[in-house]
C-alpha atoms as a PDB file:
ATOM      1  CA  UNK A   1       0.000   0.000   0.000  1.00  0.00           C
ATOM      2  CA  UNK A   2       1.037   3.720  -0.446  1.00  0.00           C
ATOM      3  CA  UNK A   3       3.239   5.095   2.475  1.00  0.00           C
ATOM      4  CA  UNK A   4       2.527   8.309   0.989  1.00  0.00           C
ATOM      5  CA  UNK A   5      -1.556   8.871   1.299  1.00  0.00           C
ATOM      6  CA  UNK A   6      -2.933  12.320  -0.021  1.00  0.00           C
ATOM      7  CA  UNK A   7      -4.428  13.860   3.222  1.00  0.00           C
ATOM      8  CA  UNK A   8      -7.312  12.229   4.831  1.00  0.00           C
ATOM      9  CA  UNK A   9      -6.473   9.541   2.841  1.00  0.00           C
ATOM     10  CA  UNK A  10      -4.876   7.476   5.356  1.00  0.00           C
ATOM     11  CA  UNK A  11      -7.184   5.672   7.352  1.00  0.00           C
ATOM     12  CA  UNK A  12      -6.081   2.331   5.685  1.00  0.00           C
ATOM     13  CA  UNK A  13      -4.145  -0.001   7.466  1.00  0.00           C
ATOM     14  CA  UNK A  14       0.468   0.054   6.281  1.00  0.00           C
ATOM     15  CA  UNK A  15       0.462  -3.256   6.050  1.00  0.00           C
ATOM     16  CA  UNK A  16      -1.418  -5.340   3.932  1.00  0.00           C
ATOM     17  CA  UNK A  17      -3.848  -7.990   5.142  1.00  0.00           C
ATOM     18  CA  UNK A  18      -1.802 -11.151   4.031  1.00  0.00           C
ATOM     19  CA  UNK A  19       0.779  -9.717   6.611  1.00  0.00           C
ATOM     20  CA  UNK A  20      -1.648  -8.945   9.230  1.00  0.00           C
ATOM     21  CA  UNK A  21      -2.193 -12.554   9.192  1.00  0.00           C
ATOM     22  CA  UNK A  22       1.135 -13.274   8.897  1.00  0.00           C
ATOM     23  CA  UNK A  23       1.298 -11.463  11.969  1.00  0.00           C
ATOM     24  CA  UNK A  24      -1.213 -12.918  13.711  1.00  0.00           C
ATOM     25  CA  UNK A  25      -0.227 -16.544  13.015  1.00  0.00           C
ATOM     26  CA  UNK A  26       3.641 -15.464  14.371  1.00  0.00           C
ATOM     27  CA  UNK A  27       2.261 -14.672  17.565  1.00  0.00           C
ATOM     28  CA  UNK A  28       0.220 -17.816  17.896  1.00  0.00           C
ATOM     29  CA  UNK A  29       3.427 -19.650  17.514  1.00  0.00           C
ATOM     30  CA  UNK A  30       5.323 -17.877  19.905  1.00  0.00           C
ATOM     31  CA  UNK A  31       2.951 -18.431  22.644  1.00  0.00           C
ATOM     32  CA  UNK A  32       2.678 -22.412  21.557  1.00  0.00           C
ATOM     33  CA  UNK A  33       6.565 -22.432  21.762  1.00  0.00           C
ATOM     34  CA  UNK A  34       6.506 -21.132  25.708  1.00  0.00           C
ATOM     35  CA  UNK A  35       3.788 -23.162  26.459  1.00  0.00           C
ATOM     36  CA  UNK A  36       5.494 -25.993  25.238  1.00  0.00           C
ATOM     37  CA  UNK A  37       8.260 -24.866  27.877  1.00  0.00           C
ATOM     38  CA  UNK A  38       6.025 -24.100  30.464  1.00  0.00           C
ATOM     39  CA  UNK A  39       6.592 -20.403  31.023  1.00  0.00           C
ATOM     40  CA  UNK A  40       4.260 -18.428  32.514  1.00  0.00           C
ATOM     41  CA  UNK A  41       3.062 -15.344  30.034  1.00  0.00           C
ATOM     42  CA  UNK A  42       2.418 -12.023  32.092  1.00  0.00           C
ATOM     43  CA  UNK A  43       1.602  -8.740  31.666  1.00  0.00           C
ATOM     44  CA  UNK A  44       2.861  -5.400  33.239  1.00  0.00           C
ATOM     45  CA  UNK A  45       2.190  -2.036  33.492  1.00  0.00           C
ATOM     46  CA  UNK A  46       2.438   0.188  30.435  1.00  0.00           C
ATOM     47  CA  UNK A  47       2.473   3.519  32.597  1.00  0.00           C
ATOM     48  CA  UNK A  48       4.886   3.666  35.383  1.00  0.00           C
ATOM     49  CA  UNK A  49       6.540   6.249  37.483  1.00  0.00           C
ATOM     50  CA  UNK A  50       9.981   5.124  36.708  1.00  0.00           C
ATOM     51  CA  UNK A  51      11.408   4.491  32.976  1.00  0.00           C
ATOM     52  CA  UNK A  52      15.308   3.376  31.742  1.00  0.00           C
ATOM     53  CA  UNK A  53      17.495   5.647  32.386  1.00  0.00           C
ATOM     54  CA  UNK A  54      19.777   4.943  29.332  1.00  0.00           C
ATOM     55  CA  UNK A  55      20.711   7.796  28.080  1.00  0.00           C
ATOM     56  CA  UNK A  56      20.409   6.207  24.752  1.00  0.00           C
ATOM     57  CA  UNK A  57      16.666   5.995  25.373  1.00  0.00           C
ATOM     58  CA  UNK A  58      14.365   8.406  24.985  1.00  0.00           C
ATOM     59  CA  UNK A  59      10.659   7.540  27.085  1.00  0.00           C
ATOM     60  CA  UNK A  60       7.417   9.814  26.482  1.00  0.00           C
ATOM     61  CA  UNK A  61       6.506  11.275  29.314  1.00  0.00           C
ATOM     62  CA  UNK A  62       2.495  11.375  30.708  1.00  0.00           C
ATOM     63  CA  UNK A  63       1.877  14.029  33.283  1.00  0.00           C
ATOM     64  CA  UNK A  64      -1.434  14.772  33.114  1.00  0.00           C
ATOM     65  CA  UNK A  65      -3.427  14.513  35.658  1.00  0.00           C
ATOM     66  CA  UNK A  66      -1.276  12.769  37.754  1.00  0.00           C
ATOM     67  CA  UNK A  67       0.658  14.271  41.130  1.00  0.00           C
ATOM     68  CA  UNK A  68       3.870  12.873  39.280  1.00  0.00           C
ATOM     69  CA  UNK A  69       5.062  11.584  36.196  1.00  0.00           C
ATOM     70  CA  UNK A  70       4.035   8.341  34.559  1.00  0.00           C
ATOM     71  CA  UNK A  71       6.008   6.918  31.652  1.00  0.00           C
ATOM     72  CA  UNK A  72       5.123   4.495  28.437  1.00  0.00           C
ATOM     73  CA  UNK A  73       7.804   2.084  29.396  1.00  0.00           C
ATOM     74  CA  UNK A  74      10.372   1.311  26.672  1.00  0.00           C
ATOM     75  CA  UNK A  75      10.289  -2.155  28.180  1.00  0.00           C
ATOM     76  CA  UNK A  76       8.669  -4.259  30.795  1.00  0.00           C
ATOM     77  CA  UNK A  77      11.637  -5.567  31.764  1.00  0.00           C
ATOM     78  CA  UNK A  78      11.520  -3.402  35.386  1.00  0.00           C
ATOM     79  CA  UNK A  79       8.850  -4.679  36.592  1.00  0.00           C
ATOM     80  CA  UNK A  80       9.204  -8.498  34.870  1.00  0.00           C
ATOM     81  CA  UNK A  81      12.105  -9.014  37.338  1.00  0.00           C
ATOM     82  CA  UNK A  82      10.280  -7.911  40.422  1.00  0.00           C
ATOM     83  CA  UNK A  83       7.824 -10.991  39.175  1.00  0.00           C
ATOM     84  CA  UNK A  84      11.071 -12.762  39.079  1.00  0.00           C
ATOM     85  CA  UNK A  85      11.763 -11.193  42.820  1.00  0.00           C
ATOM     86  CA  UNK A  86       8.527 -12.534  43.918  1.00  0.00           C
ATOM     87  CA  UNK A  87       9.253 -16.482  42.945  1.00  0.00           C
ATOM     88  CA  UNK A  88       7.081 -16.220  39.487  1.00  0.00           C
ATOM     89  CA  UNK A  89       9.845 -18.806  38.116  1.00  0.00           C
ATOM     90  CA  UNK A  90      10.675 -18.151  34.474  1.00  0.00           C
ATOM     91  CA  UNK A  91       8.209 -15.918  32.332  1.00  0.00           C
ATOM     92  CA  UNK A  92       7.221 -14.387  29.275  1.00  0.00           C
ATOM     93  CA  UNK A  93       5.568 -11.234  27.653  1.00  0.00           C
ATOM     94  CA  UNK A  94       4.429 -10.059  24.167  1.00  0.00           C
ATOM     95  CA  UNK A  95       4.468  -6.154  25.775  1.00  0.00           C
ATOM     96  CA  UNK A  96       4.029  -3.004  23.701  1.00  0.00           C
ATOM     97  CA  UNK A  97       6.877  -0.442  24.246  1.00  0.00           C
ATOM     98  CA  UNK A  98       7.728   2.905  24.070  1.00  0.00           C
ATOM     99  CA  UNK A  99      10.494   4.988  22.606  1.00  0.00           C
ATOM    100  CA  UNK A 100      10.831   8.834  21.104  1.00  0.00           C
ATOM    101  CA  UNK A 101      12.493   9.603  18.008  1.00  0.00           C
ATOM    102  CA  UNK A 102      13.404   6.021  16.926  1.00  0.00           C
ATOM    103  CA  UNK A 103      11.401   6.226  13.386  1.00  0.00           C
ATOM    104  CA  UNK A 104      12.640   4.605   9.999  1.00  0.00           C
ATOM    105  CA  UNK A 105      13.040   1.474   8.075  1.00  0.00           C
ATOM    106  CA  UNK A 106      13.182  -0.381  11.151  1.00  0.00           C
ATOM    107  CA  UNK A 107      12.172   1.950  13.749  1.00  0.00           C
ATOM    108  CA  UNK A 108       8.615   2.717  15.150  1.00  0.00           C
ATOM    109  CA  UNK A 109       8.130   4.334  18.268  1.00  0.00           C
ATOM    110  CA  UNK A 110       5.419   2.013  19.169  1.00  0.00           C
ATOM    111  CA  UNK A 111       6.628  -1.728  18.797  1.00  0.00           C
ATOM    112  CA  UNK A 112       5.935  -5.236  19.946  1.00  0.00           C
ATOM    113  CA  UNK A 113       8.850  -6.871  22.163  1.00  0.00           C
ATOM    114  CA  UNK A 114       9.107 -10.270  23.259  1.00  0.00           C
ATOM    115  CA  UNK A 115      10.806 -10.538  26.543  1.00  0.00           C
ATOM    116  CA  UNK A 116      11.460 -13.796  28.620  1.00  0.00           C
ATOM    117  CA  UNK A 117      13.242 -14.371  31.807  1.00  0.00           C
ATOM    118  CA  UNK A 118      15.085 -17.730  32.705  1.00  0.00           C
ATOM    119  CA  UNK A 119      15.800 -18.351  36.266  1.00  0.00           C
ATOM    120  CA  UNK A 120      18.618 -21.206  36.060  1.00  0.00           C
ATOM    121  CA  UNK A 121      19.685 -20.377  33.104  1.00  0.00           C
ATOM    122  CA  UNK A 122      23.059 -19.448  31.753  1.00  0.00           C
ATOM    123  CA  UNK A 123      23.550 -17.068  29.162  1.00  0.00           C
ATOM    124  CA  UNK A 124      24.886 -19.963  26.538  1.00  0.00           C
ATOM    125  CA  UNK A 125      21.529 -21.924  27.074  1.00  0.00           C
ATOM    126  CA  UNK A 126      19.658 -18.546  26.667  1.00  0.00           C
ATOM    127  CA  UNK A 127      21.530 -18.180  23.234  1.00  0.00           C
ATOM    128  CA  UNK A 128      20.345 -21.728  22.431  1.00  0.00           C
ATOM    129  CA  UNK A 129      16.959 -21.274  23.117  1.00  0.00           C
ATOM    130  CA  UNK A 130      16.727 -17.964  20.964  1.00  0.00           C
ATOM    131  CA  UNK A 131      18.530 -19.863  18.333  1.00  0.00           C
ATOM    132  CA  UNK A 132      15.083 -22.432  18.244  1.00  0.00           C
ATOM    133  CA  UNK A 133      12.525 -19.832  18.424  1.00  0.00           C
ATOM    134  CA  UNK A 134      14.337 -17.822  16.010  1.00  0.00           C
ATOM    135  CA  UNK A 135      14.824 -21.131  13.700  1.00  0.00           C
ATOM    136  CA  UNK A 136      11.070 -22.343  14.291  1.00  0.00           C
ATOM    137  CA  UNK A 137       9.683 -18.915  13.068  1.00  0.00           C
ATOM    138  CA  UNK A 138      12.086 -18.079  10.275  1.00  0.00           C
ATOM    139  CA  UNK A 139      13.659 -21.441   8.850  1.00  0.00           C
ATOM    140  CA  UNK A 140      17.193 -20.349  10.091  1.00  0.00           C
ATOM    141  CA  UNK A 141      19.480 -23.099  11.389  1.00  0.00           C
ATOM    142  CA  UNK A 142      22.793 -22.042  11.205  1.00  0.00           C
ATOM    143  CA  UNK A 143      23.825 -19.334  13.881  1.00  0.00           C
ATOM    144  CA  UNK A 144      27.062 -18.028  14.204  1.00  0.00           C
ATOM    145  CA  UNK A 145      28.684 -16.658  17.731  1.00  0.00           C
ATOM    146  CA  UNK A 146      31.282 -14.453  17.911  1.00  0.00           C
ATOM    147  CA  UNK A 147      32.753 -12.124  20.357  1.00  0.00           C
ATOM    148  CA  UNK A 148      32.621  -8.268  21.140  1.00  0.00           C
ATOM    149  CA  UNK A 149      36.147  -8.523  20.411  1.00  0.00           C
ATOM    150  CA  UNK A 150      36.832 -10.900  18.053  1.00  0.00           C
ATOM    151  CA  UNK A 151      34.525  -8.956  15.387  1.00  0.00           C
ATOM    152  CA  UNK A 152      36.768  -5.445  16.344  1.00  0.00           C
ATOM    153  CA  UNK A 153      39.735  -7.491  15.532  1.00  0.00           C
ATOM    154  CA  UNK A 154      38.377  -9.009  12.492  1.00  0.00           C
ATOM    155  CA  UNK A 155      36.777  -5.909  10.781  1.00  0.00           C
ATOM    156  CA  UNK A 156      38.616  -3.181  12.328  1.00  0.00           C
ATOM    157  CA  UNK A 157      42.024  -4.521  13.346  1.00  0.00           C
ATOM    158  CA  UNK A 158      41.368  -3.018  17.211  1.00  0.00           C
ATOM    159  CA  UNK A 159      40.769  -4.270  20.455  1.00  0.00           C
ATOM    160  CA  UNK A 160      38.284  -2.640  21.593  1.00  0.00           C
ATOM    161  CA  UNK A 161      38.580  -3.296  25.528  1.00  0.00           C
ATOM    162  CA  UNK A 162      42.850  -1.952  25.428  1.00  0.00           C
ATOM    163  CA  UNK A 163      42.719   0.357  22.550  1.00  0.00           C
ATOM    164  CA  UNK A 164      42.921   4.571  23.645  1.00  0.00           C
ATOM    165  CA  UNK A 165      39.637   6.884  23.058  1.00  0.00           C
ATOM    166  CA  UNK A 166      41.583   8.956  21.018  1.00  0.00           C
ATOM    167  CA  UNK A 167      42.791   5.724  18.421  1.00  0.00           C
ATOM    168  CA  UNK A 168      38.746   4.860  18.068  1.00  0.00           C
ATOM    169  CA  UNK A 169      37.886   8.638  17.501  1.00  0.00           C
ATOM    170  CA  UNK A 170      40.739   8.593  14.883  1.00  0.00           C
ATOM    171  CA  UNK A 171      39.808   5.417  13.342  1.00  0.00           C
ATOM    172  CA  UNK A 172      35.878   6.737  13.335  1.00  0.00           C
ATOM    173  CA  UNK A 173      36.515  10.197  11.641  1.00  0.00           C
ATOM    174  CA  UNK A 174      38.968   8.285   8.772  1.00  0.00           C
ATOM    175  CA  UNK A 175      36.162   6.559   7.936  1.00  0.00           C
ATOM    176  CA  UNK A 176      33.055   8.165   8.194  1.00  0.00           C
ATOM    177  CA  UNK A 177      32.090  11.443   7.423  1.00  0.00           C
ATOM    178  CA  UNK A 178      30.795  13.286  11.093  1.00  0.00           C
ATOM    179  CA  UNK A 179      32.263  16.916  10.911  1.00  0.00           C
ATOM    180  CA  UNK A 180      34.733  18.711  12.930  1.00  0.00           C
ATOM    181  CA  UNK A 181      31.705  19.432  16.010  1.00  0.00           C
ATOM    182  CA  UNK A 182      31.105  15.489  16.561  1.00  0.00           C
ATOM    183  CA  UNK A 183      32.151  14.872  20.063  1.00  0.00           C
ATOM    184  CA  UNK A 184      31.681  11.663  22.259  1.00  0.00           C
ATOM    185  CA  UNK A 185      33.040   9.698  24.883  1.00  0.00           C
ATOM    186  CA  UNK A 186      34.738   6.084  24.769  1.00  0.00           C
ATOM    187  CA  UNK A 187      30.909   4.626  24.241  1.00  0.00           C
ATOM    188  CA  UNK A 188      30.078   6.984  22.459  1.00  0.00           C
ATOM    189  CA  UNK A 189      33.187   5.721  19.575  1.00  0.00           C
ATOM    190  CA  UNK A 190      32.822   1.844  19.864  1.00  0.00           C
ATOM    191  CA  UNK A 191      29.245   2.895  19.330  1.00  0.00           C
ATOM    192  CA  UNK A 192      29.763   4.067  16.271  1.00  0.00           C
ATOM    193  CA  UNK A 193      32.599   2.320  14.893  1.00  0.00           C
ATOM    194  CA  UNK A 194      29.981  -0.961  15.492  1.00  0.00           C
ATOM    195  CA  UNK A 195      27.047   0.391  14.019  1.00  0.00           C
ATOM    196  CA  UNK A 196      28.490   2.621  10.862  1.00  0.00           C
ATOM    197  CA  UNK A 197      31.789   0.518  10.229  1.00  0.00           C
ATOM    198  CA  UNK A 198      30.787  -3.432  11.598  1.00  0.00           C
ATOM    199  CA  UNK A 199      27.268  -3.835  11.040  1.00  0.00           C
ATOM    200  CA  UNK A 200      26.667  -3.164   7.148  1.00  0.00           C
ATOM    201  CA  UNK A 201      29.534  -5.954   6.707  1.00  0.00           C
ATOM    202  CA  UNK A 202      27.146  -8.317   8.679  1.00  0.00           C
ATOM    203  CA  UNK A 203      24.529  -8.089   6.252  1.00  0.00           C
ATOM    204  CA  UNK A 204      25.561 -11.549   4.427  1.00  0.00           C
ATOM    205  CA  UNK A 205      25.443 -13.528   7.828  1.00  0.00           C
ATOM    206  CA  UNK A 206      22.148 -14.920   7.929  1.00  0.00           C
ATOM    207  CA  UNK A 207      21.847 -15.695  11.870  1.00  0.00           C
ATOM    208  CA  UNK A 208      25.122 -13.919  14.376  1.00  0.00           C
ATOM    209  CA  UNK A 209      25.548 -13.872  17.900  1.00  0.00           C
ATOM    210  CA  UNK A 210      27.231 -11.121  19.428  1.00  0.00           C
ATOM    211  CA  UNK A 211      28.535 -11.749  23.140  1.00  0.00           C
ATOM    212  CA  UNK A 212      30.934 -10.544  25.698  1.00  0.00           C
ATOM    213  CA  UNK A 213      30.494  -6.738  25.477  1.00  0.00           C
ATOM    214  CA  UNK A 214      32.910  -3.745  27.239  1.00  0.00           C
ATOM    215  CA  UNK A 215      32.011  -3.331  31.167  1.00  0.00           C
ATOM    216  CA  UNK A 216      30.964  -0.051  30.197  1.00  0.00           C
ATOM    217  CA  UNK A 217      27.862  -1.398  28.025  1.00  0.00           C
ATOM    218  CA  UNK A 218      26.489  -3.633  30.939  1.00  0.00           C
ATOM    219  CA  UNK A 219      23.163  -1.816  31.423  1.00  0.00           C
ATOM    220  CA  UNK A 220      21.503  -4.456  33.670  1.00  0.00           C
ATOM    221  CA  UNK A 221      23.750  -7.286  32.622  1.00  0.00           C
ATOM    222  CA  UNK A 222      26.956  -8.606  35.473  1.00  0.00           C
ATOM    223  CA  UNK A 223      29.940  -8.834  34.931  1.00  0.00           C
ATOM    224  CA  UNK A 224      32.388 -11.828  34.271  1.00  0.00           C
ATOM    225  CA  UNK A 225      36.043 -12.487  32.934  1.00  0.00           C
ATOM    226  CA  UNK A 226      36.083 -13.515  29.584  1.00  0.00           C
ATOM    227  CA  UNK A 227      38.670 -16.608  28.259  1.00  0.00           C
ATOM    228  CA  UNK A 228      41.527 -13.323  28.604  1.00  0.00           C
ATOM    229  CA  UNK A 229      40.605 -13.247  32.043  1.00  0.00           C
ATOM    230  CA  UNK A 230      39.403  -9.144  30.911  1.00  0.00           C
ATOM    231  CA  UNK A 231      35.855  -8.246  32.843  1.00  0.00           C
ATOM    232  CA  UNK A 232      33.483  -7.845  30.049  1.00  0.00           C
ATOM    233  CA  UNK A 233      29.614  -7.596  29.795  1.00  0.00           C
ATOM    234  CA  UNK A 234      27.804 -10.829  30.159  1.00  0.00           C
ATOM    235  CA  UNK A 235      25.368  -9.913  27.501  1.00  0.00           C
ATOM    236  CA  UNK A 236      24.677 -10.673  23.805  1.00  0.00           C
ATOM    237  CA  UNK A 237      22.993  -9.411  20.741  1.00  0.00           C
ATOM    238  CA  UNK A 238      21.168 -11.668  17.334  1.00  0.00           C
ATOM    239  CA  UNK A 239      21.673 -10.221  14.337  1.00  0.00           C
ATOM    240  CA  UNK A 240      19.927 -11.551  11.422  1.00  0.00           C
ATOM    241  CA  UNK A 241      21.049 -10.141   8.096  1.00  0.00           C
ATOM    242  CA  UNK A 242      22.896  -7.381   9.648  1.00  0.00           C
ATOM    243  CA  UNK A 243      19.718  -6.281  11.562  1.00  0.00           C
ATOM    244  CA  UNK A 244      19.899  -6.469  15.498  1.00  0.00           C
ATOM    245  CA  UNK A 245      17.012  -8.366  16.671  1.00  0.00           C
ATOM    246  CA  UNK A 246      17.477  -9.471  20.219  1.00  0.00           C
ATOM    247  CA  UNK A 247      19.599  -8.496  23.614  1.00  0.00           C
ATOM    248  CA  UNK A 248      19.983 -11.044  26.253  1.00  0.00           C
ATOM    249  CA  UNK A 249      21.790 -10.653  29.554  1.00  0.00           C
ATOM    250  CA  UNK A 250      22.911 -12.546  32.260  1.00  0.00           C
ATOM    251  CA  UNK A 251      20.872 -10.410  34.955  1.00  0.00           C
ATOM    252  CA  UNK A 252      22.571  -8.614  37.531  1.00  0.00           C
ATOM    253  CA  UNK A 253      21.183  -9.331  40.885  1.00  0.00           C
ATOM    254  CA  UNK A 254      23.342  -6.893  43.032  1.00  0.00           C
ATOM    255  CA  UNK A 255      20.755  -3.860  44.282  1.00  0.00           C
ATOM    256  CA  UNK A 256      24.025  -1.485  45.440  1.00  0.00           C
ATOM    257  CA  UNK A 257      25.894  -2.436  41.775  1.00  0.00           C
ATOM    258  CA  UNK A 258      22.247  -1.707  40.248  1.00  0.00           C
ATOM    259  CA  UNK A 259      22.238   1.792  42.271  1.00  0.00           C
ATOM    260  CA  UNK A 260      25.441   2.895  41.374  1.00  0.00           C
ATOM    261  CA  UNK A 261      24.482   2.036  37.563  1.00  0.00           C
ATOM    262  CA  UNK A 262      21.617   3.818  37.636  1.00  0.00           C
ATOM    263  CA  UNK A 263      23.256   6.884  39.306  1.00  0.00           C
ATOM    264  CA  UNK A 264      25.955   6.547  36.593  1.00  0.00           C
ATOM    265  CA  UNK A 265      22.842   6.701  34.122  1.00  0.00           C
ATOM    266  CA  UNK A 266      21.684  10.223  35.157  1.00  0.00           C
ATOM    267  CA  UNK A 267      24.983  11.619  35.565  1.00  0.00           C
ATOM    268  CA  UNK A 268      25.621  10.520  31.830  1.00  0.00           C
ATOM    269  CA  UNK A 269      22.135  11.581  31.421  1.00  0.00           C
ATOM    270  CA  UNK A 270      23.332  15.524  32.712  1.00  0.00           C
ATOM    271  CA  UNK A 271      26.325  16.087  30.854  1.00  0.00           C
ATOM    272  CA  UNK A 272      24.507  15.507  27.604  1.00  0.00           C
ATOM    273  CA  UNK A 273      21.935  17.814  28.698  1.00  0.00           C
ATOM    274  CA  UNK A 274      19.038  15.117  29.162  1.00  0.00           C
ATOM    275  CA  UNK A 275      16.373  15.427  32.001  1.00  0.00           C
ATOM    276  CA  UNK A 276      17.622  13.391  34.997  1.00  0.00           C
ATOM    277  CA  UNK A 277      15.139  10.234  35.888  1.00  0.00           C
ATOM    278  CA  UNK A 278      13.482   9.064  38.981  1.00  0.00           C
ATOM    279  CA  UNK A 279      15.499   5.695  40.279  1.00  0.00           C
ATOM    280  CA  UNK A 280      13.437   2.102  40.490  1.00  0.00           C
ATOM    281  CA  UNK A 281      13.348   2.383  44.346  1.00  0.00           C
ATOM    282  CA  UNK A 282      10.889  -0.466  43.563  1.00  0.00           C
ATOM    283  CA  UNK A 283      13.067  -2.593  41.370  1.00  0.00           C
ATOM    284  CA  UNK A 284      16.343  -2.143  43.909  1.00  0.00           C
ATOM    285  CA  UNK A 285      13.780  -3.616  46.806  1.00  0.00           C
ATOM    286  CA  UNK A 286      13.296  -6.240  44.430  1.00  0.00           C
ATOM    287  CA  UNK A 287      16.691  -7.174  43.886  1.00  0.00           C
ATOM    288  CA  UNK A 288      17.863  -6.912  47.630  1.00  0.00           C
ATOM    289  CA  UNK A 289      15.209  -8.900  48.166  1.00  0.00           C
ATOM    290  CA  UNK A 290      16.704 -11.656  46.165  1.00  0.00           C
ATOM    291  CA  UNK A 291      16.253 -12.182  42.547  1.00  0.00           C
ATOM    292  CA  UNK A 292      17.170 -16.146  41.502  1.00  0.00           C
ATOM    293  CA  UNK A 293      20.454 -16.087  39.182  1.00  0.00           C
ATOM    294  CA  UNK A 294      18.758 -15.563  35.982  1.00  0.00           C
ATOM    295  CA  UNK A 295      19.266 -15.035  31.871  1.00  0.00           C
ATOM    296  CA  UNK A 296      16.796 -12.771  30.070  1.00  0.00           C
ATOM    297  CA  UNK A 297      16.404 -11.379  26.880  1.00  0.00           C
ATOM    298  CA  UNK A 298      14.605  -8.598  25.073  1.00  0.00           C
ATOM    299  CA  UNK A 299      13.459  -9.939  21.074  1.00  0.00           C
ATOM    300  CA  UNK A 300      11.540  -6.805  18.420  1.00  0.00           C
ATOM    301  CA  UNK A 301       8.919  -9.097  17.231  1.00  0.00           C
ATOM    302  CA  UNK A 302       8.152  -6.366  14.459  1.00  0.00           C
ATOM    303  CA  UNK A 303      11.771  -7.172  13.379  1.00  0.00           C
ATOM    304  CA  UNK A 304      11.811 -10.952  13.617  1.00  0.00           C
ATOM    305  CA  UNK A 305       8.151 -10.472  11.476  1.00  0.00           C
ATOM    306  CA  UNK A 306      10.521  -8.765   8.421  1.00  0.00           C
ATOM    307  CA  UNK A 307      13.036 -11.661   8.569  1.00  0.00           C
ATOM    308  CA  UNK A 308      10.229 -14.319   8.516  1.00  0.00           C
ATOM    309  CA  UNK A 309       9.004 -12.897   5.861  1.00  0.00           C
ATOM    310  CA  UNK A 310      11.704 -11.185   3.914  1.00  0.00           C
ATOM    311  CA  UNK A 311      10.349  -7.602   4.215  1.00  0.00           C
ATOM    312  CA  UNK A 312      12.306  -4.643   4.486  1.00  0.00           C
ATOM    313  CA  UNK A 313      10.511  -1.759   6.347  1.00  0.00           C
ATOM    314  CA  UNK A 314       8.299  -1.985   9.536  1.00  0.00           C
ATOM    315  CA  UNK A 315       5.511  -0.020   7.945  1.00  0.00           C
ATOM    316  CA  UNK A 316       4.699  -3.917   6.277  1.00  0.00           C
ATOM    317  CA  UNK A 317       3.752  -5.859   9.100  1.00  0.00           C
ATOM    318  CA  UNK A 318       2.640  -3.052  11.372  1.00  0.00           C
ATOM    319  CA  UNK A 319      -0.997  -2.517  11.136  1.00  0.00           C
ATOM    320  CA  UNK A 320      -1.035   1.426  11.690  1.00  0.00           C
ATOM    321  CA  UNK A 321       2.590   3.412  11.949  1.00  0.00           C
ATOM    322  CA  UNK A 322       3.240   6.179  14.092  1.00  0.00           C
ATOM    323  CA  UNK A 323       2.145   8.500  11.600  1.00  0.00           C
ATOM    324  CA  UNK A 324      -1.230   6.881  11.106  1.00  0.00           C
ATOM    325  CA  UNK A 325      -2.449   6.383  14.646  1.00  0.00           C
END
């Protein structure tokens, strides 16, 4: 259908109704697959007082009527692991989420994501069971797994846990055009060296596992020494086609280390000039509480819809875009 509908023209739906089916039937199999496991599916609240505090997320903010802020979450996992806190055992939601200014061929700020939780689980066997539902839904069967560092060192000839800010800055404006005022800190440069320099070369490997991320990319994943003995993120990101799909983590379960991150957050969060957020007081109860040793993992169903069937833009399985609702 036209993405381009003279005005008042647009009341039809972006995709068409073969892939609203489509749609419909991809859902159906995902819940058969964790029934089949025996997860529990849940749901959680869309509007919260608290939101991410990743500076690299952006969450819309609802104020009125309300004696404080509420926010569309840009995902439930918050309040999934104070389930997890609570002895739900392992879980699963199909939740909508939430995120400003992520719009384009893959982006819309309203999206579907899949997120499970796997109490007993490490982050290899998460990997493995992504790898089925990713291979039931899409026919893929061959997924590769590589490291954080291994792809640096393959596509960029740099370590990226050892080598200076300044060398990844260097390497970054050599290669891609940003302009003399482009400024960033040591995230800010493996950033961007991964997603402008790494990922377009990824494009011809249908299924890829990304694991073992910097310490400074965490977010709500621990920490562990890698086969170097280095501290790196115990996290990992699918790619399929060059697209990412999917973040897992191996939770972290410390409340103080999940203060101190979250503190971090906002003080990242200030010097870029972003509103500072309200911590999970809830979440940190949660976790001194005692939340089980646990994998999780965060899948853009809109996304794995495309790769099942071979579209390009999320404005062809989505029913109504942003620009349309």
């Amino acid at each position: 259908m036209s993405q381009a509908p003279a005005a008042g023209g647009d009341w039809q739906p972006s995709a068409s109704l073969a892939a609203l089916r489509q749609w419909a039937e991809l859902l159906s199999r995902v819940r058969a697959f964790f029934a089949r496991r025996a997860l529990l599916e849940v749901t959680t609240p869309l509007l919260c007082t608290t939101t991410a505090t990743d500076p690299q997320l952006v969450s819309f903010v609802v104020t009125e009527g309300e004696p404080l802020p509420r926010f569309l979450q840009t995902s439930p996992e918050l309040a999934m692991k104070r389930l997890l806190a609570a002895g739900s055992g392992p879980i699963y939601q199909i939740a909508k989420a939430f995120r400003q200014h992520e719009r384009g061929a893959r982006h819309n700020p309203e999206f579907h994501l899949l997120e499970w939780y796997r109490p007993g689980f490490s982050l290899e066997r998460l990997m493995d069971e992504v790898a089925e539902l990713v291979a039931e839904l899409t026919g893929r069967h061959h997924f590769e797994r590589l490291s954080y560092r291994t792809l640096f060192a393959r596509h960029l000839d740099l370590d990226p846990f050892v080598t200076p800010t300044e060398e990844l800055e260097h390497t970054a404006r050599r290669q891609i055009d940003l302009g003399p005022t482009v400024a960033g800190d040591r995230q800010f440069w493996l950033d961007l060296l991964l997603t402008h320099l790494i990922e377009p070369r990824l494009a011809s490997i249908p299924a890829l596992f990304i694991h073992d991320y910097p310490p400074e990319q965490a977010a709500l994943a621990r920490l562990r020494r890698d086969e170097c003995g280095v501290w790196v993120a115990a996290r990992f990101e699918l790619y399929l086609d060059g697209i990412e799909i999917a973040n897992g983590y191996d939770e972290l379960t410390d409340a103080d280390e999940q203060r101190r991150r979250f503190i971090a957050d906002n003080q990242r969060r200030q010097q870029q000039g972003q509103p500072q957020l309200p911590v999970d007081e809830r979440l940190l109860a949660a976790l001194a509480a005692g939340l089980p040793a646990t994998a999780g993992v965060a899948l853009g169903l809109e996304r794995l819809a495309m790769a099942a069937t071979g579209q390009r833009r999320i404005d062809e399985v989505l029913a109504f875009t942003f620009e349309r609702a």
